[in-house]
Protein backbone atom coordinates (compact mmCIF):
# COMPACT_ATOMS: atom_id res chain seq x y z
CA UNK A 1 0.00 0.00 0.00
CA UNK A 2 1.31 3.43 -0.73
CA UNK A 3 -0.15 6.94 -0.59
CA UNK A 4 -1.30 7.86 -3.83
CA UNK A 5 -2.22 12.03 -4.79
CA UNK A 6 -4.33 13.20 -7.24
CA UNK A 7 -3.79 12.42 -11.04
CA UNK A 8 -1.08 14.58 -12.07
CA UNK A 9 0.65 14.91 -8.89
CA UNK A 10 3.79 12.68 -7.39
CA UNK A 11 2.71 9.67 -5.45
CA UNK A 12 4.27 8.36 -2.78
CA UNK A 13 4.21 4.38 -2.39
CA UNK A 14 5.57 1.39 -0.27
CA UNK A 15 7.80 -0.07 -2.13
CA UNK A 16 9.45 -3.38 -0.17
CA UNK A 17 9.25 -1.13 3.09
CA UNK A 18 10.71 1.60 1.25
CA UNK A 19 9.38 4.69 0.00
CA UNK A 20 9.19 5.35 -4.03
CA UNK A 21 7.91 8.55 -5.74
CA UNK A 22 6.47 8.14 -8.86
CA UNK A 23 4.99 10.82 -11.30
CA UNK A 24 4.86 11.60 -15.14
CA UNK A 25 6.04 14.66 -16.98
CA UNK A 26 6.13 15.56 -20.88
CA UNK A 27 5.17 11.96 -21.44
CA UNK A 28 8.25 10.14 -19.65
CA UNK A 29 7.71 8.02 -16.26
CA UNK A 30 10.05 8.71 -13.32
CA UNK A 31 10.32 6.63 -9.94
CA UNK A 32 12.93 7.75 -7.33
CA UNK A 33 13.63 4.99 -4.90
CA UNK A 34 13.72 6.97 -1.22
CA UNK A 35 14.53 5.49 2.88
CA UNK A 36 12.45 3.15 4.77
CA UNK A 37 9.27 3.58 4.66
CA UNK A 38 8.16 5.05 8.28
CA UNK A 39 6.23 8.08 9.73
CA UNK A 40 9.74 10.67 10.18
CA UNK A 41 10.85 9.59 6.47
CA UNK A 42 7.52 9.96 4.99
CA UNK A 43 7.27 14.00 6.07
CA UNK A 44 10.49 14.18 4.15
CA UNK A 45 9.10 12.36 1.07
CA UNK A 46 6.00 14.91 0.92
CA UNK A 47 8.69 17.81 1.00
CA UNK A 48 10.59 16.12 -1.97
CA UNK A 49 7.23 15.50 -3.80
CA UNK A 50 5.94 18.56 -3.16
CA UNK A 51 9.46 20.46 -4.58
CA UNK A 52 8.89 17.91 -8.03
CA UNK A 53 5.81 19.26 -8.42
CA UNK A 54 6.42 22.80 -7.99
CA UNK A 55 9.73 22.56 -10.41
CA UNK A 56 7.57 20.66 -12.88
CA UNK A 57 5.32 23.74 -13.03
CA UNK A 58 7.68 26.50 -13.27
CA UNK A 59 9.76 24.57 -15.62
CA UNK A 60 12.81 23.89 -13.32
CA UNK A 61 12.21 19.98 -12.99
CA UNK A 62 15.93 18.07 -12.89
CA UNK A 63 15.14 15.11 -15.13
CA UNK A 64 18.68 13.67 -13.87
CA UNK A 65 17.02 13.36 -10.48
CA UNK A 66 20.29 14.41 -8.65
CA UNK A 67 18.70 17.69 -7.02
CA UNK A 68 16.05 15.32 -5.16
CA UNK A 69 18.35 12.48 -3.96
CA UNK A 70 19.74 14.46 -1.14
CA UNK A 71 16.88 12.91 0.90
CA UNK A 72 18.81 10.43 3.67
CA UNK A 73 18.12 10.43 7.59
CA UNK A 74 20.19 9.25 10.36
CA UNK A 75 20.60 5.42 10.99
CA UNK A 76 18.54 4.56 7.66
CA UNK A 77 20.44 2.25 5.31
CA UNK A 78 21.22 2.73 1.91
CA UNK A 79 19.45 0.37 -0.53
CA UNK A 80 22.18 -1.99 -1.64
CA UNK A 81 23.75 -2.50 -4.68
CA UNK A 82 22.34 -5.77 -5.52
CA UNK A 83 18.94 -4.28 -4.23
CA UNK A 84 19.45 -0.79 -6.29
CA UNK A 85 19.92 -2.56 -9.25
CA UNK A 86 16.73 -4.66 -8.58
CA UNK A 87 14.75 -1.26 -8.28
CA UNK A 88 16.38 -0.09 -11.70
CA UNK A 89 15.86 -3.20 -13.37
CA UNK A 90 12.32 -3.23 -12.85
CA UNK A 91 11.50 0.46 -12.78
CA UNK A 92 14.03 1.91 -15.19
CA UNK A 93 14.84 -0.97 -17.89
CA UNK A 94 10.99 -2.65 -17.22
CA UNK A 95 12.37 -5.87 -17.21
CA UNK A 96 11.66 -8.62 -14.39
CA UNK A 97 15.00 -9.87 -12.29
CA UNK A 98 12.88 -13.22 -11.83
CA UNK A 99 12.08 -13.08 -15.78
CA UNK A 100 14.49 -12.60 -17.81
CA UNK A 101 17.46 -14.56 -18.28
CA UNK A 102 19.92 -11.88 -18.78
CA UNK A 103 19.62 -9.79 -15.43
CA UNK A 104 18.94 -12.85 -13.27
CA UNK A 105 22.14 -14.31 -14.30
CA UNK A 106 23.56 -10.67 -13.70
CA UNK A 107 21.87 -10.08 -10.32
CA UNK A 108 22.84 -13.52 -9.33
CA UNK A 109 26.53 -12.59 -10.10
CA UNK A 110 26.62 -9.09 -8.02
CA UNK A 111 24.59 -10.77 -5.31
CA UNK A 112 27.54 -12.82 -4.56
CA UNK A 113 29.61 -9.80 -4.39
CA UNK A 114 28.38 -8.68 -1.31
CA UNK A 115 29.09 -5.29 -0.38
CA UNK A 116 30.16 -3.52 -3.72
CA UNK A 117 31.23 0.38 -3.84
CA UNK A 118 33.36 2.74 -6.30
CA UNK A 119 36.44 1.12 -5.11
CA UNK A 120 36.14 -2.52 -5.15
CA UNK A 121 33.47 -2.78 -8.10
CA UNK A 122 35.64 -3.29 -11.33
CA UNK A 123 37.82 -5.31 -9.01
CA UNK A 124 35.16 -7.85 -8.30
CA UNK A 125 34.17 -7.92 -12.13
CA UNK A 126 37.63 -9.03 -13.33
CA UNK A 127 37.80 -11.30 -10.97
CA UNK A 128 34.74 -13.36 -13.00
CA UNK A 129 35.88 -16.23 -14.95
CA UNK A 130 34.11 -15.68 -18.40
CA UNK A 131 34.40 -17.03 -22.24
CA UNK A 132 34.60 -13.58 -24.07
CA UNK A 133 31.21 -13.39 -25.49
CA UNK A 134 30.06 -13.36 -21.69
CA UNK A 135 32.58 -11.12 -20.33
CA UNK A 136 31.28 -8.44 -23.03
CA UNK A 137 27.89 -9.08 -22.57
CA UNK A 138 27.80 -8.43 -18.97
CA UNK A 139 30.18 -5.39 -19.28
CA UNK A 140 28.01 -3.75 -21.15
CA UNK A 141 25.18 -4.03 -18.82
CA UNK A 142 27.48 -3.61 -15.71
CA UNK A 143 28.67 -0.02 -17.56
CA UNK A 144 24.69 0.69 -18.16
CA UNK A 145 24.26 0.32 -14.12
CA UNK A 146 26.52 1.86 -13.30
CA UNK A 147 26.28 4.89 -15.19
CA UNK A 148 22.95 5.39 -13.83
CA UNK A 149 23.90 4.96 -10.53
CA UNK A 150 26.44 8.46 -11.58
CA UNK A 151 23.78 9.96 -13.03
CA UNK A 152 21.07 9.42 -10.39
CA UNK A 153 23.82 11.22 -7.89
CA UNK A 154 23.92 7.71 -5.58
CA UNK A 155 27.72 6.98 -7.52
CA UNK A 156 30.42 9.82 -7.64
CA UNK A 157 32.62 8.75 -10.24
CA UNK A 158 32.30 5.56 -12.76
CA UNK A 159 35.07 3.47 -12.62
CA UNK A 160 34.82 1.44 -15.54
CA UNK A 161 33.61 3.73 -18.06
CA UNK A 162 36.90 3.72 -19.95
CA UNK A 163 36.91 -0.66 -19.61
CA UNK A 164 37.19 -2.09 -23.07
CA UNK A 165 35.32 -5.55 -24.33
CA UNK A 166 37.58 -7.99 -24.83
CA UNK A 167 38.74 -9.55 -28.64
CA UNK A 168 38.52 -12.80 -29.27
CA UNK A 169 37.35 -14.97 -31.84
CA UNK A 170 33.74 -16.90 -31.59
CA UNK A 171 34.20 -20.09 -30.76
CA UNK A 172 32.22 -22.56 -33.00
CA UNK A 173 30.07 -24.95 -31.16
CA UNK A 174 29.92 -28.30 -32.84
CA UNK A 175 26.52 -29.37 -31.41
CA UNK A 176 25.24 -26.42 -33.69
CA UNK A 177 26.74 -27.42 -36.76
CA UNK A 178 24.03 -27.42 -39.41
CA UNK A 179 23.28 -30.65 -40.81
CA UNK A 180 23.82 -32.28 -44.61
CA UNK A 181 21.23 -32.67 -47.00
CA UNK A 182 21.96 -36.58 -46.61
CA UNK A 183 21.54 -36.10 -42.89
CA UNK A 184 18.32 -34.23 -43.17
CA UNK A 185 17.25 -37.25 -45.12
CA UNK A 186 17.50 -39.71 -42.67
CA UNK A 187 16.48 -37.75 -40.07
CA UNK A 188 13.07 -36.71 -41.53
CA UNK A 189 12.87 -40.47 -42.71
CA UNK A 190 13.56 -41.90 -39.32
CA UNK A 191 10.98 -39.15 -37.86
CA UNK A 192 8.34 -40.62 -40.19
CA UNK A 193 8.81 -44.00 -40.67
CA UNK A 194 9.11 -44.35 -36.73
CA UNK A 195 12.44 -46.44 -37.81
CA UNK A 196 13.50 -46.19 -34.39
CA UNK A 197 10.30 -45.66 -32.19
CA UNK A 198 10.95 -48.72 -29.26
CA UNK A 199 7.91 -50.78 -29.86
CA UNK A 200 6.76 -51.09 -26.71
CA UNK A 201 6.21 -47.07 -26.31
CA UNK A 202 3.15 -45.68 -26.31
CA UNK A 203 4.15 -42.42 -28.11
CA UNK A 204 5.67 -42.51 -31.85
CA UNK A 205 8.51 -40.55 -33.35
CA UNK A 206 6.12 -39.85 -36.54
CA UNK A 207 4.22 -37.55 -34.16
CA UNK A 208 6.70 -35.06 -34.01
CA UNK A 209 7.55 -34.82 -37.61
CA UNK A 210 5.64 -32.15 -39.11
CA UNK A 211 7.50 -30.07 -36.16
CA UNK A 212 10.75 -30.86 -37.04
CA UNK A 213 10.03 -30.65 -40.79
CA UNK A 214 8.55 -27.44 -40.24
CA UNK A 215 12.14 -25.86 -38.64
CA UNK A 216 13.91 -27.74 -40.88
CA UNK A 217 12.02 -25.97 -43.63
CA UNK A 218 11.77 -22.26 -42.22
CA UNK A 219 14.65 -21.93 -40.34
CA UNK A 220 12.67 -20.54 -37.25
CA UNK A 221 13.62 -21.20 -33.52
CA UNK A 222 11.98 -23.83 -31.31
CA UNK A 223 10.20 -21.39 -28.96
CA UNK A 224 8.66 -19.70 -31.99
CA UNK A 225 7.63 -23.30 -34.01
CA UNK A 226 6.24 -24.13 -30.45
CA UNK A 227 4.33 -20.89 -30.28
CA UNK A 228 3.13 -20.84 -33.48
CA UNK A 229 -0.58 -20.46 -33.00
CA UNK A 230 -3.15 -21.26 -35.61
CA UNK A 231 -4.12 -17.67 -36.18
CA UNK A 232 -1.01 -16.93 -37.68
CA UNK A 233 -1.15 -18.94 -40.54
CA UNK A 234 -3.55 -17.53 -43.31
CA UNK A 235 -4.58 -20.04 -45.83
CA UNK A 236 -5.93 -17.50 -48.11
CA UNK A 237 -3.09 -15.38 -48.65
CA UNK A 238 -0.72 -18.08 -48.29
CA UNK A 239 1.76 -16.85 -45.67
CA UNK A 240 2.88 -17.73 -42.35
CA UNK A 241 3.27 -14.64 -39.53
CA UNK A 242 6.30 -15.37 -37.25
CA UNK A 243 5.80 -12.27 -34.39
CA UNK A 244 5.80 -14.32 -30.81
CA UNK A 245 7.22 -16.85 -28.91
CA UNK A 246 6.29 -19.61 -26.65
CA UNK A 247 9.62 -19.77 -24.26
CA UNK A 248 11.12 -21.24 -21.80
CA UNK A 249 10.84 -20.00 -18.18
CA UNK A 250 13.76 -19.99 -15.55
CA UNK A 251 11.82 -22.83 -14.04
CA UNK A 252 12.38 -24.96 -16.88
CA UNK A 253 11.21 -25.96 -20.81
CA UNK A 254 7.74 -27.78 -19.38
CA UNK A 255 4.63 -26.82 -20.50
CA UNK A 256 3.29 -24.93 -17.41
CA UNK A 257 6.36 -23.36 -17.19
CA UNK A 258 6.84 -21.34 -20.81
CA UNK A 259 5.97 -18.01 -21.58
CA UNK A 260 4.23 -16.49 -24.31
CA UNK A 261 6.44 -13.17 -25.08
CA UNK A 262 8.04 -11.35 -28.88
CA UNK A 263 10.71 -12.79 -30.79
CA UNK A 264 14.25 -12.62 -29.57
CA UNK A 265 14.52 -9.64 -31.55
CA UNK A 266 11.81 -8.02 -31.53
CA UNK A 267 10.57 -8.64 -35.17
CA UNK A 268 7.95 -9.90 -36.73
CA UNK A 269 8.99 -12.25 -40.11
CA UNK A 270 5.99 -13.09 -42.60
CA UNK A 271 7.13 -16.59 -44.47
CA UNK A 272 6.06 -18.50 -47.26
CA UNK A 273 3.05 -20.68 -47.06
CA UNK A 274 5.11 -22.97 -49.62
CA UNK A 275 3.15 -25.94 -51.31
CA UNK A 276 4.67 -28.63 -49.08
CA UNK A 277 3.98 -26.17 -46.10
CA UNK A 278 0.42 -26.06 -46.84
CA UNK A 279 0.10 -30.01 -47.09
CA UNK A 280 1.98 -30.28 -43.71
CA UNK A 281 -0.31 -27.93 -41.55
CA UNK A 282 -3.46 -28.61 -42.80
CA UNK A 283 -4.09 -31.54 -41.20
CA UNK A 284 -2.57 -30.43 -38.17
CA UNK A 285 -5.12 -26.84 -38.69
CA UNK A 286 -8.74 -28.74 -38.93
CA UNK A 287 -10.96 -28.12 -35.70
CA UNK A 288 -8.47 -25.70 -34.26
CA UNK A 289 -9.27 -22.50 -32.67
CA UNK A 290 -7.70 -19.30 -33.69
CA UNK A 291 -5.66 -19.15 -30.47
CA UNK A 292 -4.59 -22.92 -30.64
CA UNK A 293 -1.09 -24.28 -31.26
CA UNK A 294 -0.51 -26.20 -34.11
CA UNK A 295 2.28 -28.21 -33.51
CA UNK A 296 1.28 -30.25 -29.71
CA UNK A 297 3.02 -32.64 -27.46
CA UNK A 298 0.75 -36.28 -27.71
CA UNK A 299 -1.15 -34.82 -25.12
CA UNK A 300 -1.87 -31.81 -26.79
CA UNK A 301 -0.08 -29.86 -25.01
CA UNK A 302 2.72 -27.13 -25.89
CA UNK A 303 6.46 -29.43 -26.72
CA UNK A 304 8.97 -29.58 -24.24
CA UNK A 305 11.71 -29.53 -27.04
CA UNK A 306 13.98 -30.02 -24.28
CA UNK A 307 12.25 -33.90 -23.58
CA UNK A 308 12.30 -34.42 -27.28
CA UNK A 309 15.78 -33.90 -27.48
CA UNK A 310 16.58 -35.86 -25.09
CA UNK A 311 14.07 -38.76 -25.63
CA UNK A 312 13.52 -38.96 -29.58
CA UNK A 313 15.95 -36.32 -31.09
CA UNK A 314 19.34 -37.24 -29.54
CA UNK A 315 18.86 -41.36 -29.53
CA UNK A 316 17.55 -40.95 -33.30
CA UNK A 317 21.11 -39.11 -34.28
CA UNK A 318 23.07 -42.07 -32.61
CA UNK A 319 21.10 -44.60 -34.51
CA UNK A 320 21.72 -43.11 -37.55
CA UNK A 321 25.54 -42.85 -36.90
CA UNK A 322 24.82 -38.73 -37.00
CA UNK A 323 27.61 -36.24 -34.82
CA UNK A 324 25.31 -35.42 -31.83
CA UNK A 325 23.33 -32.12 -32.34
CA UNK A 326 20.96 -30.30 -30.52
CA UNK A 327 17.27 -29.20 -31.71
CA UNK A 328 18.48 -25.77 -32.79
CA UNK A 329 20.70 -26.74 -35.13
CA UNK A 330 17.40 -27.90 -37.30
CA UNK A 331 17.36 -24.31 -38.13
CA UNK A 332 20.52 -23.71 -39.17
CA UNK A 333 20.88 -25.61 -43.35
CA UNK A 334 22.19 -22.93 -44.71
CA UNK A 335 19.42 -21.99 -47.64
CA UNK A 336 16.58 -24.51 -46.82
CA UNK A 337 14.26 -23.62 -50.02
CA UNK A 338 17.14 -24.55 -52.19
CA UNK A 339 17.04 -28.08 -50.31
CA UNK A 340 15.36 -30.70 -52.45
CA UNK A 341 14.33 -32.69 -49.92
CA UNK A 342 12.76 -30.09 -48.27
CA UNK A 343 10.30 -29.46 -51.38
């Protein structure tokens, strides 16, 4: 619970038994993250909300926020660095900590810092062990915090604004290596033919082969073949909208544990609905809702494509005498239309 003034104004809310400011002006959201949230601090907080306001109508509002962070009162803690860049995360960046990959895996490696300042930060960052392509990635965000925590006035001086990424070349990673016509053969063979589907199971390989046909054919990620909802195919015009993915969660790959959120990039693709395409799916289309997916586990529900790797995808390759891959490298043929087998 917080308290909340008129629309307009800057409110004042409890924000994990601190107080946060919020307010709106020339169309750009602000929060300022304040002390604990008790009686003494929260006379303070009206004065600072009531000097935003009044500099937002005389035009002398600070949108760096440094001439209102001045706010701190004896004994109160400051938030900490792990818990700061919580706050930003979620109210500067609008991401989720819990969410998204990339800043839990960052707020998991500061947490372990403990106590971080101007002096010991780029310290405890070389000391990581990373491959480059990590090292840069999380440089780049760590140099994003940190230059807000400068600019917000909380930070003096930024210590590794002047840290270069490191040079190195990218690695190739051999359970990625895109497959051979002759492989894609016997793979989509094995798939439908149920060559190697253990008698005795209850579920067959040929199930799943319109799926892996499908990213075989376009290319596309799992999360977005999983995704793909009837809807987004339209018969008529004969094209296929790629614009959303079903992913995987922190909690795992499982059905009840993916979430429905844009492509990696951001993009929407619009694809082919190609004449072997538009055998494929119809079958898989007929008494489907709009909102449906078309390609379902055998109990119809979204694919764990990290089971089917495991379970059909990975002991397939070995019978076949195929270099172990993983699921993603179905995407990556090179130029799929110009593959025969692939119509």
């Amino acid at each position: 619970m917080g308290i909340k003034n008129q629309k307009g104004t800057v409110s004042i809310e409890n924000y994990r038994e601190r107080i946060r400011l919020r307010w709106r002006f020339q169309g750009i959201r602000y929060a300022l993250n304040l002390s604990a949230f008790t009686k003494v601090n929260l006379i303070q907080a009206k004065k600072i909300a009531s000097e935003i306001e009044q500099d937002m109508a005389l035009g002398n509002f600070d949108n760096s926020l440094v001439k209102y962070k001045g706010f701190t009162t004896t004994n109160t803690p400051k938030m900490g660095f792990t818990e700061q860049y919580e706050a930003w995360v979620k109210d500067y960046i609008n991401m989720d900590c819990e969410v998204n990959t990339n800043y839990n895996a960052f707020r998991n490696m500061i947490r372990k810092w403990g106590v971080v300042d101007e002096q010991n930060v780029l310290v405890k960052f070389k000391s990581e062990q990373f491959c480059v392509g990590t090292y840069n990635r999380r440089l780049t965000m760590l140099k994003t915090y940190v230059k807000w925590l400068v600019k917000s006035g909380i930070w003096k001086n930024n210590p590794i604004e002047d840290v270069q990424p490191r040079r190195g070349k990218k690695l190739p990673k051999p359970k990625r290596k895109p497959f051979t016509e002759e492989e894609i053969r016997k793979i989509l063979d094995a798939f439908k033919n149920d060559t190697y589907c253990p008698k005795s199971s209850r579920y067959t390989h040929s199930h799943y082969y319109p799926f892996i046909y499908f990213i075989f054919k376009t290319g596309v990620r799992n999360a977005e073949a999983i995704g793909l909802r009837v809807g987004k195919v339209n018969l008529n015009k004969r094209i296929i909208l790629i614009n959303e993915v079903l992913a995987r969660s922190l909690k795992g790959s499982s059905s009840v544990q993916r979430k429905r959120k844009e492509t990696k990039n951001g993009k929407e693709r619009v694809l082919p609905l190609t004449d072997d395409l538009f055998e494929l799916l119809i079958p898989l289309l007929q008494n489907k809702k709009s909102d449906d997916l078309i390609f379902q586990s055998i109990n119809g529900l979204p694919i764990d494509d990290n089971n089917l790797q495991k379970r059909v995808f990975k002991p397939i390759l070995k019978e076949l005498g195929i270099e172990e891959r993983v699921l993603y490298a179905c995407r990556h043929v090179g130029s799929p239309k110009k593959l025969s087998i692939l119509g």
